[in-house]
N, C-alpha and C. Protein backbone atom coordinates (compact mmCIF):
# COMPACT_ATOMS: atom_id res chain seq x y z
N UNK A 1 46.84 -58.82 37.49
CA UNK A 1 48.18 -58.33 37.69
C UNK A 1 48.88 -59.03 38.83
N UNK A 2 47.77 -59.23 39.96
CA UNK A 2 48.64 -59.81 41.25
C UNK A 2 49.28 -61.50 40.64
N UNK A 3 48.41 -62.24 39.53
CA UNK A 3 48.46 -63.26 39.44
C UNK A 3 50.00 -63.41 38.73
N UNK A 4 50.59 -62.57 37.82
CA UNK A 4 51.61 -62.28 37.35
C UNK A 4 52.92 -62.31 38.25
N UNK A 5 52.71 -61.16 39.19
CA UNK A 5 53.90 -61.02 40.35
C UNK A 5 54.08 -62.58 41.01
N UNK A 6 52.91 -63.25 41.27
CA UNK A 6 53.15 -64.23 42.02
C UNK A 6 54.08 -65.48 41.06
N UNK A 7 53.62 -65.20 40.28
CA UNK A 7 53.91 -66.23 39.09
C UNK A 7 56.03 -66.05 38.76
N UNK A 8 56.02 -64.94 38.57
CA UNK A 8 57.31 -64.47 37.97
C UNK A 8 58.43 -64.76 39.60
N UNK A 9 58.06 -63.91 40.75
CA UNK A 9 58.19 -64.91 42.36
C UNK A 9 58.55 -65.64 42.69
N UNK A 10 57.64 -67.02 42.11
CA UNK A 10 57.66 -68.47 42.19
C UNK A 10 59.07 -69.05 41.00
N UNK A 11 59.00 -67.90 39.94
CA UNK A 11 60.15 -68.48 38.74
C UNK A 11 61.46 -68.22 38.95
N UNK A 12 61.54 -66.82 40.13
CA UNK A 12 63.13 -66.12 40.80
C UNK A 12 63.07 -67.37 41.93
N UNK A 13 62.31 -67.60 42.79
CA UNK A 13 62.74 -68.86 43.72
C UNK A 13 63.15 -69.73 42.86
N UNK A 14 62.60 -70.61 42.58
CA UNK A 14 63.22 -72.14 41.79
C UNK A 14 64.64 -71.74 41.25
N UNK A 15 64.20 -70.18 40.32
CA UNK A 15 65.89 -70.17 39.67
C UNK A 15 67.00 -70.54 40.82
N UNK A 16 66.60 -69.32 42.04
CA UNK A 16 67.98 -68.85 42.71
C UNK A 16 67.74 -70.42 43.67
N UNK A 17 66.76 -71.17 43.86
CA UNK A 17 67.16 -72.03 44.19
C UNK A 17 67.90 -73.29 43.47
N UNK A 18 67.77 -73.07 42.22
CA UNK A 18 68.69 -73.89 41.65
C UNK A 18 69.87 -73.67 41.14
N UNK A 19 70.54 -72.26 41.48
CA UNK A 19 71.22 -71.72 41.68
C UNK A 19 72.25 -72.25 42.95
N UNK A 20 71.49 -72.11 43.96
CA UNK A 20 71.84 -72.71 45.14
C UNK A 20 72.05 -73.71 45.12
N UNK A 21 71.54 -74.70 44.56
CA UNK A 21 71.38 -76.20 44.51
C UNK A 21 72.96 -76.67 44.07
N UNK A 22 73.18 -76.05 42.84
CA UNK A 22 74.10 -76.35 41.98
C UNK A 22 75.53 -75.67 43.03
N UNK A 23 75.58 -74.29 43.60
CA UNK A 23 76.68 -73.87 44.24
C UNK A 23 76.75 -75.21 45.47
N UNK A 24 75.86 -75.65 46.50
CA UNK A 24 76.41 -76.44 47.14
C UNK A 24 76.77 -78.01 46.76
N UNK A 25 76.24 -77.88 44.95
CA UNK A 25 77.31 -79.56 44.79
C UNK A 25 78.49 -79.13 44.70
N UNK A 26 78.76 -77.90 44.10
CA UNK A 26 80.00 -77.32 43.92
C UNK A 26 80.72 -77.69 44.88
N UNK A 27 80.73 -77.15 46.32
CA UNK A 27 81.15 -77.05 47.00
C UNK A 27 81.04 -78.30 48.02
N UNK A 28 80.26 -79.23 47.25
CA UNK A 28 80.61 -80.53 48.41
C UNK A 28 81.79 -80.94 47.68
N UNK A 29 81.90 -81.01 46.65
CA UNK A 29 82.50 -82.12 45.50
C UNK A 29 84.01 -81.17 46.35
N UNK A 30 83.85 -79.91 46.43
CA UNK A 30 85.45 -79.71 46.81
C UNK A 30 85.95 -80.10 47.65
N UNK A 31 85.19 -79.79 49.11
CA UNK A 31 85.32 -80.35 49.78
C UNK A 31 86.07 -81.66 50.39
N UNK A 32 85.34 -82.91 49.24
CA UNK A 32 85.37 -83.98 49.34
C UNK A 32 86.86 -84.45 48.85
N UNK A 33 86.97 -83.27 47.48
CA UNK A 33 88.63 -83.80 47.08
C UNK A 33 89.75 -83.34 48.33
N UNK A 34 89.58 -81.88 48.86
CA UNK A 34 90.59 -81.18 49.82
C UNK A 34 90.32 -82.53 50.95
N UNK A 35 89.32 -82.95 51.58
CA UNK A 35 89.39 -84.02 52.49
C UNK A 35 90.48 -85.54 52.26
N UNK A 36 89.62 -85.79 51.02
CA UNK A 36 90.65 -87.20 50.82
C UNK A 36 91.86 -86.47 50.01
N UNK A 37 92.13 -85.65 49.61
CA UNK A 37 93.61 -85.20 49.54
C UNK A 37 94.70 -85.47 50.90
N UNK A 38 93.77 -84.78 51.47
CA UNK A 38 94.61 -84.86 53.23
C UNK A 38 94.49 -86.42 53.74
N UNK A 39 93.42 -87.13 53.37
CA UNK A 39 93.79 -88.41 53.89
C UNK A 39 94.72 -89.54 53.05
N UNK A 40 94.93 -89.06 52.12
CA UNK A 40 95.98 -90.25 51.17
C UNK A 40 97.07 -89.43 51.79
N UNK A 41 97.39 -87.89 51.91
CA UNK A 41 99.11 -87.45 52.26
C UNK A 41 98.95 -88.01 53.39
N UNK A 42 98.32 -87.66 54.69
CA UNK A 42 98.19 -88.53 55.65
C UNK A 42 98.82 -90.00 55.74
N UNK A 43 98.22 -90.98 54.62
CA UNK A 43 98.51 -92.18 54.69
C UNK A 43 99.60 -92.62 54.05
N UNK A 44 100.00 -91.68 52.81
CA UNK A 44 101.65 -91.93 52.01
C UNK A 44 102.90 -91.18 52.63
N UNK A 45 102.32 -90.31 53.88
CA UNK A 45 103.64 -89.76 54.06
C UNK A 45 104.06 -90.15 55.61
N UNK A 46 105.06 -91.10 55.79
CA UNK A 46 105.93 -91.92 56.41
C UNK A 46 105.68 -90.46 57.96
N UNK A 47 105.74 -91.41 59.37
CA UNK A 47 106.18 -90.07 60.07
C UNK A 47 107.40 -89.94 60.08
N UNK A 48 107.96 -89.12 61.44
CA UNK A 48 109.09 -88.62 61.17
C UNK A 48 109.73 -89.72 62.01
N UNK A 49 111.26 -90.24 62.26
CA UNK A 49 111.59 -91.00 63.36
C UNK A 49 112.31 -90.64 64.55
N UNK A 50 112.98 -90.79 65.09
CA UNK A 50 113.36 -90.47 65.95
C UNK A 50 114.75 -91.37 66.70
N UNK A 51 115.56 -90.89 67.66
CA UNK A 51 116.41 -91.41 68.17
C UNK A 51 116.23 -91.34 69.91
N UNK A 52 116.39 -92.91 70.70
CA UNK A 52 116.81 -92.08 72.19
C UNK A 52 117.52 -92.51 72.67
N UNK A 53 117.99 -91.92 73.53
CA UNK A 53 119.28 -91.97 74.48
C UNK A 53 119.26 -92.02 75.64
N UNK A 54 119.66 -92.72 76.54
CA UNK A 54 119.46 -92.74 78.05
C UNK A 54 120.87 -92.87 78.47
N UNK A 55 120.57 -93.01 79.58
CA UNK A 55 121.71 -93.78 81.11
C UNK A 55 120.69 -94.31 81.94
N UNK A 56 121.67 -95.90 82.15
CA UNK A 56 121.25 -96.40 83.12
C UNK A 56 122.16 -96.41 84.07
N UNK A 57 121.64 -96.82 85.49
CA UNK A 57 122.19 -97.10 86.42
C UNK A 57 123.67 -97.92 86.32
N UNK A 58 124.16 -98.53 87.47
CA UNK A 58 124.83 -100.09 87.34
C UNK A 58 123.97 -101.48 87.30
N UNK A 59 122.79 -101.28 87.83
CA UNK A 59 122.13 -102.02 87.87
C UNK A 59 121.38 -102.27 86.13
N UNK A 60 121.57 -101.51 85.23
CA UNK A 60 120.85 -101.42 83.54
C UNK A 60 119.33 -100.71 84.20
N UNK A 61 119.17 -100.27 85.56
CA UNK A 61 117.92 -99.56 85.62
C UNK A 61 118.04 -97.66 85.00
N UNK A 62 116.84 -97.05 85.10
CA UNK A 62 116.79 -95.83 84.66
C UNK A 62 116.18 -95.51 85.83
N UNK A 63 116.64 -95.65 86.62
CA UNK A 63 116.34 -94.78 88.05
C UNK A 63 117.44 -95.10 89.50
N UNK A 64 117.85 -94.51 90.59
CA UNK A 64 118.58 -94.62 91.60
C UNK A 64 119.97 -94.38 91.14
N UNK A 65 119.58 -93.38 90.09
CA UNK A 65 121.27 -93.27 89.83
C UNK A 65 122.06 -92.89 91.41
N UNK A 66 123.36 -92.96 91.23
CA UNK A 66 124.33 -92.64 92.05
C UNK A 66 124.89 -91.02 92.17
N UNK A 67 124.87 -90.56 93.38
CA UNK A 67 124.56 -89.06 93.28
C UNK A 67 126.04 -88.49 94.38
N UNK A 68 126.73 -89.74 95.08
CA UNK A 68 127.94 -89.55 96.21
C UNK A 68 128.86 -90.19 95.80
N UNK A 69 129.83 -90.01 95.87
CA UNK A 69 130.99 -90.98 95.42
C UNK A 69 132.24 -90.50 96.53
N UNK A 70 133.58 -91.30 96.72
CA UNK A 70 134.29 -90.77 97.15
C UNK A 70 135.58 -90.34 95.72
N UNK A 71 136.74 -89.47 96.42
CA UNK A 71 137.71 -89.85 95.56
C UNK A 71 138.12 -91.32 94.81
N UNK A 72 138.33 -91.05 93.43
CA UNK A 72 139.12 -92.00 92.96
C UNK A 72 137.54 -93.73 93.04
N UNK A 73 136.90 -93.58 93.74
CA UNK A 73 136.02 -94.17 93.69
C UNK A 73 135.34 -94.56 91.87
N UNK A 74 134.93 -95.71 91.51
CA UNK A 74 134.47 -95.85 90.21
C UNK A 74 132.61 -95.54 90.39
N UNK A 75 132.24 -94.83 88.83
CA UNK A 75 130.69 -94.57 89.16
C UNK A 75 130.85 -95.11 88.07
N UNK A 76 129.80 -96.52 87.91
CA UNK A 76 129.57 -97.31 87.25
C UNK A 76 128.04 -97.09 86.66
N UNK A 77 127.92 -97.12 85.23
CA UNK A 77 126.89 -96.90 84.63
C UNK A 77 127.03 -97.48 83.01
N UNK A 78 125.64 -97.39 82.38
CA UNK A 78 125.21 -97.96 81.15
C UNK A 78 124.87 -96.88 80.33
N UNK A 79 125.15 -96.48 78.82
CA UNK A 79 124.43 -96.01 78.17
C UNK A 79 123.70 -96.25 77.05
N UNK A 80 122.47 -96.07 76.11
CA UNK A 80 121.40 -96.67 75.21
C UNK A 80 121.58 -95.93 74.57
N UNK A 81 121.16 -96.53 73.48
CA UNK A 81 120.70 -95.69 71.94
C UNK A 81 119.93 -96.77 71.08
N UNK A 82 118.37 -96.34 71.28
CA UNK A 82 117.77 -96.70 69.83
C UNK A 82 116.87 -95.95 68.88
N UNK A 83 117.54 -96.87 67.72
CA UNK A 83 117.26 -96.03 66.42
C UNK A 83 115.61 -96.91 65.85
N UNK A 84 115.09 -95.22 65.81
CA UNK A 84 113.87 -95.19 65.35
C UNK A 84 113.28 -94.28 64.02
N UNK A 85 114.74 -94.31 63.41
CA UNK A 85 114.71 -93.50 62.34
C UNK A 85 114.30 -93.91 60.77
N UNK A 86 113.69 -95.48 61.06
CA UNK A 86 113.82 -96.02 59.80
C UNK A 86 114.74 -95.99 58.35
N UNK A 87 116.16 -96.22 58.89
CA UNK A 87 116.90 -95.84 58.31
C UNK A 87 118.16 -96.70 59.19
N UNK A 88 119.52 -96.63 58.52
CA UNK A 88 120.94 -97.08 59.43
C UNK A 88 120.95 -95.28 60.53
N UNK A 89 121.90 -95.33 61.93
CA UNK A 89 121.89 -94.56 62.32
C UNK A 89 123.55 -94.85 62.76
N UNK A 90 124.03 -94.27 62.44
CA UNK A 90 125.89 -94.22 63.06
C UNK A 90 126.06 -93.08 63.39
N UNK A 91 127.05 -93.73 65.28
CA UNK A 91 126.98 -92.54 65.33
C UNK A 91 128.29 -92.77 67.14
N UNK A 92 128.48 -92.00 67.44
CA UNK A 92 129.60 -91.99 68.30
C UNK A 92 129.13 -91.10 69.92
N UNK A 93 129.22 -91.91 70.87
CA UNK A 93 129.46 -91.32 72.10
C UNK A 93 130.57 -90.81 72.84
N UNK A 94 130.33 -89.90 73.04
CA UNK A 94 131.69 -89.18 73.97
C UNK A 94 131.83 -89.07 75.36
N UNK A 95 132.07 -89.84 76.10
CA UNK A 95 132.26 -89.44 77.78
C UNK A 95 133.26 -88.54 78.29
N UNK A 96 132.46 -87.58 78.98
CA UNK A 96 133.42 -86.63 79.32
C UNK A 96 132.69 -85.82 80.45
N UNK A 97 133.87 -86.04 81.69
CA UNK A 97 133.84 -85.42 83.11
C UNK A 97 133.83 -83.62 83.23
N UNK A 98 133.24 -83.21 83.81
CA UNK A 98 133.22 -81.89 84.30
C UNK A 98 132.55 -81.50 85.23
N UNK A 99 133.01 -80.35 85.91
CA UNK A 99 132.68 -79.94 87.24
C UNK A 99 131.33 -78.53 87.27
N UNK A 100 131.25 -77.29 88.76
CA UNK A 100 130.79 -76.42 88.40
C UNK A 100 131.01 -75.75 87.07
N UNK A 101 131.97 -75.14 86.57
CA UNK A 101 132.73 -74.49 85.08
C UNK A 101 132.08 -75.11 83.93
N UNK A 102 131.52 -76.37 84.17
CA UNK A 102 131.56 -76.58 82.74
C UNK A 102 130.13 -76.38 81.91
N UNK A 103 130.36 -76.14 80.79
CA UNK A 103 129.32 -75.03 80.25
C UNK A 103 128.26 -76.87 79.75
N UNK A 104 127.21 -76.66 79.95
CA UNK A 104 126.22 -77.95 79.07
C UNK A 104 125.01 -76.69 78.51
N UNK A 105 125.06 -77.38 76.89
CA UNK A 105 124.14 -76.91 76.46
C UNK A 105 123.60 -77.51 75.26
N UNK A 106 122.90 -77.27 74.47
CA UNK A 106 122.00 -77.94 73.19
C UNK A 106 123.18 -78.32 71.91
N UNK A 107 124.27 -77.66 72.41
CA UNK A 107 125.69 -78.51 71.01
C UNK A 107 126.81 -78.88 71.61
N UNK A 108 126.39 -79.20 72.76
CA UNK A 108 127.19 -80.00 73.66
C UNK A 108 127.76 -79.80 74.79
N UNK A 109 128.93 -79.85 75.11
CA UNK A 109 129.93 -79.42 76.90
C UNK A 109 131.01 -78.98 76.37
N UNK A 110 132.39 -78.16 77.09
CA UNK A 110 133.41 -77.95 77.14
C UNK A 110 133.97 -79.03 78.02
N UNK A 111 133.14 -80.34 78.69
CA UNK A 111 133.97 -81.36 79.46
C UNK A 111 135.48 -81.83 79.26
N UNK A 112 136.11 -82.69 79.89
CA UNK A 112 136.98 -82.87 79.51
C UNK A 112 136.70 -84.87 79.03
N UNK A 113 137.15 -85.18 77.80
CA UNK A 113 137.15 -86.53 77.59
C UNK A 113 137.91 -87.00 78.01
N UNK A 114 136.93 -88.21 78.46
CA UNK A 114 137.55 -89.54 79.39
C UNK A 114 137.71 -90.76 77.78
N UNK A 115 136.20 -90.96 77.28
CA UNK A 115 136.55 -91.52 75.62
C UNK A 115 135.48 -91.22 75.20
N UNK A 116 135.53 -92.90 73.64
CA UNK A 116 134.62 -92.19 72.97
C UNK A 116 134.86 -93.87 71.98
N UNK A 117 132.93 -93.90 72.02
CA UNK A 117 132.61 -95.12 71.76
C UNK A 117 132.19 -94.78 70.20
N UNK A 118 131.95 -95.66 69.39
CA UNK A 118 131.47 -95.12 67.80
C UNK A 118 130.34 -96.71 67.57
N UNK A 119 130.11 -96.55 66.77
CA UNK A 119 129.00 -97.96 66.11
C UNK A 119 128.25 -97.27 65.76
N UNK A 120 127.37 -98.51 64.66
CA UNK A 120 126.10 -98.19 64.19
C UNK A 120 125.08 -99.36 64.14
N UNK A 121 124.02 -98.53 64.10
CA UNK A 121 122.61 -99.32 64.62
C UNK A 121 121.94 -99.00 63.87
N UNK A 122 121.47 -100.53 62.98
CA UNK A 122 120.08 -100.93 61.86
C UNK A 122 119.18 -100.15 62.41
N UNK A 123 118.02 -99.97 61.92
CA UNK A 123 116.64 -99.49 62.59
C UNK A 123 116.10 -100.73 63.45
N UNK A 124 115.20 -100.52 64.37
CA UNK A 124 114.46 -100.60 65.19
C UNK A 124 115.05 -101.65 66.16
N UNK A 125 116.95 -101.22 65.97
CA UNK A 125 117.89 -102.19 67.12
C UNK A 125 118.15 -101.15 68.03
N UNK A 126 118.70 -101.62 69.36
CA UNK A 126 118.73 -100.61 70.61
C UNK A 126 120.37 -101.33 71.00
N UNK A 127 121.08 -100.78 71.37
CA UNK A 127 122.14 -100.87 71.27
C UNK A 127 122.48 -100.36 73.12
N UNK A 128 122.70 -101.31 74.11
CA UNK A 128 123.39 -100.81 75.21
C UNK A 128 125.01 -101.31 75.38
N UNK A 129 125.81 -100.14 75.99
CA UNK A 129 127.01 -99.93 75.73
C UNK A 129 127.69 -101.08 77.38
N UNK A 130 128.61 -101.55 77.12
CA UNK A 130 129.71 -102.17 78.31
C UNK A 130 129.03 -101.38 78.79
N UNK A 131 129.85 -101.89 80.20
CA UNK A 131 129.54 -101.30 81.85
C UNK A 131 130.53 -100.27 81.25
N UNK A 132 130.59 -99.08 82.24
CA UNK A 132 131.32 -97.52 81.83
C UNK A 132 131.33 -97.02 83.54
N UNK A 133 132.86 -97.04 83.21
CA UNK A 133 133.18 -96.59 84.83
C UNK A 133 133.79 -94.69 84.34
N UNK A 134 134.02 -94.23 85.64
CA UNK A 134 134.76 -93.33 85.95
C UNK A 134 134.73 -92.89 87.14
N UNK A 135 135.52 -92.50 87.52
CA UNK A 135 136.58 -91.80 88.66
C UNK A 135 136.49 -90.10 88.61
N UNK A 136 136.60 -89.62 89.77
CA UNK A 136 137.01 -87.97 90.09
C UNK A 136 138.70 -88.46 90.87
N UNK A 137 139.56 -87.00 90.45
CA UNK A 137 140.71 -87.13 91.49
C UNK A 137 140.28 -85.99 92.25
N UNK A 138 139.63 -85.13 92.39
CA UNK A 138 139.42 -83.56 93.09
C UNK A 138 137.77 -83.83 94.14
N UNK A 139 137.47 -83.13 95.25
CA UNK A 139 136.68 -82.74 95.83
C UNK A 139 135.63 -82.01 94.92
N UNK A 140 134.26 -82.00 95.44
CA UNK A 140 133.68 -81.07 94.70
C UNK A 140 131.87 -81.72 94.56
N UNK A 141 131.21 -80.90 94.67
CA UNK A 141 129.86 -80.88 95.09
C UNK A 141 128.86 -81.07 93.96
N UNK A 142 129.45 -80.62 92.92
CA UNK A 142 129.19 -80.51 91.50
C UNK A 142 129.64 -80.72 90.56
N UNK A 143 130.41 -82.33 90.29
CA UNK A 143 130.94 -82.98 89.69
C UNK A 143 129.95 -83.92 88.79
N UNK A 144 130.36 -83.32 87.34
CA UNK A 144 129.58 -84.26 86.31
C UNK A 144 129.66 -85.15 85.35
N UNK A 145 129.25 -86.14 85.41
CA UNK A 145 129.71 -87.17 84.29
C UNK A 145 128.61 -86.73 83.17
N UNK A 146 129.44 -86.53 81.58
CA UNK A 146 129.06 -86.14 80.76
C UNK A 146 128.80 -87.23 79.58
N UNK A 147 127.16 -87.30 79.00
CA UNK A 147 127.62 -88.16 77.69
C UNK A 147 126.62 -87.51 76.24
N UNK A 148 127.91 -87.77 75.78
CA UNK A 148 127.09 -87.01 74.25
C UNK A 148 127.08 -87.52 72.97
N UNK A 149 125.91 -87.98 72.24
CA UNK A 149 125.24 -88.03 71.23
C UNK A 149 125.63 -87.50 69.95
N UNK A 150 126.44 -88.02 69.06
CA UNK A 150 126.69 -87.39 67.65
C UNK A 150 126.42 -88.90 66.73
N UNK A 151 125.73 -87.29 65.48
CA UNK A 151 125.76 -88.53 64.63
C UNK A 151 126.73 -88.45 63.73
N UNK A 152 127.26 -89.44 63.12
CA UNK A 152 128.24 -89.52 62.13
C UNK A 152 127.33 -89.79 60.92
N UNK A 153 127.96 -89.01 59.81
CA UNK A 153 127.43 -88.87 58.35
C UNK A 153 128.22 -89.73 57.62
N UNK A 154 127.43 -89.74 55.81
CA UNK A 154 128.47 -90.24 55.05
C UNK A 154 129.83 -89.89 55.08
N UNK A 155 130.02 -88.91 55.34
CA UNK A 155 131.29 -88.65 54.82
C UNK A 155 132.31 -88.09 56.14
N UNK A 156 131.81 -88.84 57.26
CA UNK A 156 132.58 -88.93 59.30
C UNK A 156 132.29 -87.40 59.45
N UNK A 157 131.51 -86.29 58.84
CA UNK A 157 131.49 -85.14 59.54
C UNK A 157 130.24 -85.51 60.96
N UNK A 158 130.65 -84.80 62.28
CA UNK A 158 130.03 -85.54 62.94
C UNK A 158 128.78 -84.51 63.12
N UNK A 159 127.60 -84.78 63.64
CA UNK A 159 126.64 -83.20 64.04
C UNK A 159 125.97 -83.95 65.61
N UNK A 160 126.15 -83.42 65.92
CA UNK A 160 125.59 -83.09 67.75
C UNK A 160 123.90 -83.54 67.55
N UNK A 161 123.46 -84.57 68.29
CA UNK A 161 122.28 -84.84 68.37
C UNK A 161 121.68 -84.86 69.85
N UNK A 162 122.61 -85.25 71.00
CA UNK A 162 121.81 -84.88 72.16
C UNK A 162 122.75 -85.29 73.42
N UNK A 163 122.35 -84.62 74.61
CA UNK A 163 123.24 -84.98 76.01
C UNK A 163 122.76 -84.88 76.64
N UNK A 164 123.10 -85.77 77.83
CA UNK A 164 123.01 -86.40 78.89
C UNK A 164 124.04 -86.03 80.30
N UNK A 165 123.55 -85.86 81.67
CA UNK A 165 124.54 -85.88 82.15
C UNK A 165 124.20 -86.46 83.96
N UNK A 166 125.16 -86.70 84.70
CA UNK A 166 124.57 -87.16 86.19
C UNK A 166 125.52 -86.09 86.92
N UNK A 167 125.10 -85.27 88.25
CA UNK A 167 125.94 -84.65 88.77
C UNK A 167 125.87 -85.52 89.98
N UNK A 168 127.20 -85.27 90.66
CA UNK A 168 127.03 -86.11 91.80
C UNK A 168 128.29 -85.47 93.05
N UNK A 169 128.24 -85.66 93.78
CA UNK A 169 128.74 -85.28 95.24
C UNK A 169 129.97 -86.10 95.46
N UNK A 170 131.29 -85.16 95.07
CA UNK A 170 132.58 -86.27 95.44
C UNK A 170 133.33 -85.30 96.69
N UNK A 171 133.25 -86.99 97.93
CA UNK A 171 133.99 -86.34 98.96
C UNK A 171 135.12 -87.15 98.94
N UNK A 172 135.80 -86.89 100.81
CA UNK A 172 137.04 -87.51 100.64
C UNK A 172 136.91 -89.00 101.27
């Protein structure tokens, strides 16, 4: 009788081990597709691009900006844009002065415009703008030169992409 139990034992192992056997090809083989699934989207799907924007100095540097000025005095500076969007990117800058009052935030300023530059830039061209002056006529501790980022669409509706600004110290 014992020889039986052992026997029938030995026939539930092998089964449930081939049972087992068979669930983990199962489960490599899935595995293996969910893996290289993720590595072909990985490899067919483009990243995302991007745009940037700076100010430079007068000098075309990105540092020692100018922070004092007097009245009527010119603050001379540069601004950039390159397109990293793999794609055309058009699109228009706006310069525009404002003081403590003026509101800056993520869709732009209430500044007041001084102008407003437009062009467009192929991909992976960088585009720096003329020298760019401006002037204060008023006193004031917290005087800001404003510049802002829109892009222009097919069809000239414009949408707000990003700003920039320098505050600086105008005496007499």
């Amino acid at each position: 009788m014992s020889d039986g139990t052992i026997v029938d034992e030995k026939g539930r192992n092998r089964q449930s081990r081939k049972q087992f056997d068979s669930l983990l090809k199962i489960c490599l083989i899935i595995g293996v597709i969910v893996v290289s699934g993720f590595i072909i989207y990985s490899v067919f799907s483009p990243e995302p691009g991007y745009i940037t924007f700076g100010i430079l100095n007068e000098n075309q540097e990105a540092e020692n900006y100018q922070t004092e000025a007097s009245i009527n005095e010119s603050i001379s500076f540069y601004l950039t844009v390159e397109n990293n969007l793999a794609k055309e990117f058009s699109f228009s800058v706006k310069i525009k002065k404002g003081n403590s009052n003026t509101i800056l935030s993520s869709m732009g300023s209430n500044g007041t415009l001084e102008y407003m530059i437009n062009d467009t830039l192929n991909y992976s061209n960088i585009w720096v703008s003329n020298k760019l002056n401006v002037s204060f006529t008023q006193l004031g501790a917290n005087q800001i030169i404003i510049a802002e980022l829109w892009q222009i669409g097919n069809n000239e509706i414009e949408k707000f992409y990003d700003i920039l600004w320098l505050r600086l110290n105008i005496t007499s």
